[in-house]
Every structure is written in C-alpha cells, then in structure tokens.
Protein backbone atom coordinates (compact mmCIF):
# COMPACT_ATOMS: atom_id res chain seq x y z
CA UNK A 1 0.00 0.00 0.00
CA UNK A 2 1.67 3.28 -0.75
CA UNK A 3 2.16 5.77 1.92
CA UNK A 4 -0.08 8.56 2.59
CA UNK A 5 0.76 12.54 2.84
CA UNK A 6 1.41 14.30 6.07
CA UNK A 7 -1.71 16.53 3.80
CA UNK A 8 -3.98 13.59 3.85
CA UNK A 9 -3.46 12.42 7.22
CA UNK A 10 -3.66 16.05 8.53
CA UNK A 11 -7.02 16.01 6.75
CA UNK A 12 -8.45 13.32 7.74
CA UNK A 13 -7.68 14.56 11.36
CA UNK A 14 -9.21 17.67 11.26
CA UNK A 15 -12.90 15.70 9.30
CA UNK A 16 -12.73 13.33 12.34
CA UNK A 17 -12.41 16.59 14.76
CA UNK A 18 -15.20 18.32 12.69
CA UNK A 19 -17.30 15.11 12.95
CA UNK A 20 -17.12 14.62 16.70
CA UNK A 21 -17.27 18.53 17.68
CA UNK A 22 -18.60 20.66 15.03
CA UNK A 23 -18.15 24.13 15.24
CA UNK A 24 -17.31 24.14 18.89
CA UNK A 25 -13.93 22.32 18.08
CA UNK A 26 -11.00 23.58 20.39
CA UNK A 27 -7.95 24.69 18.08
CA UNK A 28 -5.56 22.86 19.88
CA UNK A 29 -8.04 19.42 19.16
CA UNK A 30 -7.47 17.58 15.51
CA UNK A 31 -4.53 19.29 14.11
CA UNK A 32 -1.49 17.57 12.91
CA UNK A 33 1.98 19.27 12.94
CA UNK A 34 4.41 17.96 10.67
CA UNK A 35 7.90 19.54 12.77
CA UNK A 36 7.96 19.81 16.45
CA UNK A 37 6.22 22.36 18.39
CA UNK A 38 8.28 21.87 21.71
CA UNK A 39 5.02 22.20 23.38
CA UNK A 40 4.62 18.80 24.43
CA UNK A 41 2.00 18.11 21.67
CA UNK A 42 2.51 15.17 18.95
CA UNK A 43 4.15 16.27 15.35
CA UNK A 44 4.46 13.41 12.60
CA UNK A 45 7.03 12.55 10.27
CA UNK A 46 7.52 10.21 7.29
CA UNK A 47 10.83 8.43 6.82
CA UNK A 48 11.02 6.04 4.37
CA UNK A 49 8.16 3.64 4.44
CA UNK A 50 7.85 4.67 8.21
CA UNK A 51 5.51 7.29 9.68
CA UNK A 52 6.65 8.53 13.07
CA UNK A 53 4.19 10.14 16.06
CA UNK A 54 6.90 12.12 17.53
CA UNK A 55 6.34 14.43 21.33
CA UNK A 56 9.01 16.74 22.19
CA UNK A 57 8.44 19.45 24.40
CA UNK A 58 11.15 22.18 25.51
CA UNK A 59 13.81 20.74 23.05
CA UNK A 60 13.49 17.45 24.35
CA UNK A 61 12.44 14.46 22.61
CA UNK A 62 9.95 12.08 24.83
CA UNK A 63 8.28 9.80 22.70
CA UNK A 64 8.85 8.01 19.33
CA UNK A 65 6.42 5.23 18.10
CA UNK A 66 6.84 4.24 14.23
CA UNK A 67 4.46 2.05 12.36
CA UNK A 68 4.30 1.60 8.63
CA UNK A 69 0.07 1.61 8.74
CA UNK A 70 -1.61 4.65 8.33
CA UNK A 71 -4.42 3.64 10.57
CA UNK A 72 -2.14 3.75 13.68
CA UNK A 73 -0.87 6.74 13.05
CA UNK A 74 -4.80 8.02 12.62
CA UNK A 75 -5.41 6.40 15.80
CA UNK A 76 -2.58 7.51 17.72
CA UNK A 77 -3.40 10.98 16.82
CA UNK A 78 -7.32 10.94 17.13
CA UNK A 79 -6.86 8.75 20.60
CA UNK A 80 -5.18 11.39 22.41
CA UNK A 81 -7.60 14.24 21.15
CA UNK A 82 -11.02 12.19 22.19
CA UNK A 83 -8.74 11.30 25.27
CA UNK A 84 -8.72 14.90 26.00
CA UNK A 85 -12.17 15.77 25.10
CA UNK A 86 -13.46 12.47 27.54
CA UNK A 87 -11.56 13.73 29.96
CA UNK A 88 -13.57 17.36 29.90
CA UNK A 89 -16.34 16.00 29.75
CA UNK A 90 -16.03 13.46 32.49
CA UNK A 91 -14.61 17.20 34.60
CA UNK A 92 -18.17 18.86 33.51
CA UNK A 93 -19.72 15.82 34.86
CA UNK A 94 -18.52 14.37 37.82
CA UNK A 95 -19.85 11.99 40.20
CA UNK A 96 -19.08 12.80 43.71
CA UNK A 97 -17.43 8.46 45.21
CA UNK A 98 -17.64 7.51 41.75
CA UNK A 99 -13.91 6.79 39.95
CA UNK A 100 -13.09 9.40 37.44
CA UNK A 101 -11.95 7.17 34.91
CA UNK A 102 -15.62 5.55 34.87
CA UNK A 103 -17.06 8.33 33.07
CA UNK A 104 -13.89 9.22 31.02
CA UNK A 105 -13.10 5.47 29.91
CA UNK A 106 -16.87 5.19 28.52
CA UNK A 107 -17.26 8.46 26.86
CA UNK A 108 -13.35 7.78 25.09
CA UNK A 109 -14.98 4.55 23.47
CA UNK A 110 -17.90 6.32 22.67
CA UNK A 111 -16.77 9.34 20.97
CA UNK A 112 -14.07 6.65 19.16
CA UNK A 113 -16.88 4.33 18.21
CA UNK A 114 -18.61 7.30 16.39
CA UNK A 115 -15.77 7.54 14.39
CA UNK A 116 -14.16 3.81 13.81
CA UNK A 117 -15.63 0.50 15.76
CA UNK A 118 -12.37 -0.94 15.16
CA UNK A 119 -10.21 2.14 16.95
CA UNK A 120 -13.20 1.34 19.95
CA UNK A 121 -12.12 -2.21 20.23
CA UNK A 122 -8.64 -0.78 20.23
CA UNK A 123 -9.34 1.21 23.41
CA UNK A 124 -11.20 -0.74 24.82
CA UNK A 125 -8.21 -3.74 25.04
CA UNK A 126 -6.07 -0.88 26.39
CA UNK A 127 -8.46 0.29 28.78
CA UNK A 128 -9.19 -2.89 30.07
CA UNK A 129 -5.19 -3.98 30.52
CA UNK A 130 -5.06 -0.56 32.97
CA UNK A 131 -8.20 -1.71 35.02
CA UNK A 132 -6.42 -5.47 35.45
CA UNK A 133 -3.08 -3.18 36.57
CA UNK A 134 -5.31 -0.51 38.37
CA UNK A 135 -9.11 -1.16 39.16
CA UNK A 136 -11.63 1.01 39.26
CA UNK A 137 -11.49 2.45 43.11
CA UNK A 138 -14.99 4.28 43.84
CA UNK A 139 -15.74 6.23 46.66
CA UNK A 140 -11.99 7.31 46.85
C-alpha cells in the first residue's frame, strides 16, 4: 500500500475533529503538525516507508512510536484528542465516590466508536489492561 501525505493524514484529522465537535472544536483538538512544536503536543514525520508520532516538548524528545500503517498513526493521533475531550467532559460531569476514569473510559470509546468501531475495540483492550493493573477504586 503506498504511503499517505502528512496533507492527507492532517485532513483526515481535522474531518474526524469536525465530525465529533462541530463548530465548537477547540484549536488545539485535531490538528497535525508535521515539525515539532516543543510544546509537548505530537508532530508526525515520514521516513522512508515509516511514519513517526513524535512528542518533544522544551527541546526534548519524549516519545517516538513508528508504524508503517496509516491507521495507527490516525489512531494515535485521534486517541489522544477524544482522550482529551473524555476527559472534559467526564470534569463537567462528575460523580461525587464515583472513579473518574468511569465516566472518562466510557465516553473515550464512545466518541471513538462514532468515528471507527475498530479504533473502539482498540481502546477498549487498552483500557481494560489498565483496570487489570489498576481497578476502578470508587468512593476514593
């Protein structure tokens, strides 16, 4: 499969943002960067046959994942957006004894199902390998 554009994957970002939030987007939500922002945000790169979700923040590189599939790097990206928009919304909506991540888990694979059932199933594996490593603690 040939490799897609930094342009099409940016793209297909910011649909996906549009999709889930509309108008009332944030800016900093569903835009790629293609060179580092030092801000502690993700930028991506393509070298080779290898795209690369990069994080560097003051100077400082802290992450690095390659793939070769488009669809991680989509999901990578979009993950850590709905991530932050469960996150608000689970903030908005708290429920006094109730564990945070309750809300925020189940609105992360909802907003991801919306988009791609498969990036849900994704999540969900992940999600549940942090509740075997870290249960759900209500009434904290």
């Amino acid at each position: 499969m040939p490799m897609k554009s930094i342009e099409y994957i940016q793209k297909e970002v910011a649909l996906i943002g549009e999709a889930l939030c509309g108008e009332s987007k944030p800016a900093y939500l569903f835009s790629v960067a293609s060179s580092p922002t030092h801000s502690g945000a993700p930028h991506i790169e393509i070298a080779g046959d290898e795209y690369h979700f990069v994080v560097t923040e003051r100077g400082s590189e802290f992450e690095r994942r390659k793939t070769k599939d488009v669809d991680d790097i989509l999901y990578w990206l979009v993950e850590g957006d709905v991530g932050d928009l469960a996150r608000s919304c689970e903030l908005k909506n708290r429920v006094e004894a109730q564990d945070s991540r309750r809300l925020w888990f189940q609105k992360e694979l909802e907003l991801l199902n919306a988009v791609n059932r498969g990036w849900a199933k994704r999540k969900e594996a992940e999600q549940k390998q942090v509740l075997n490593e870290h249960p759900f603690r209500d009434s904290i």
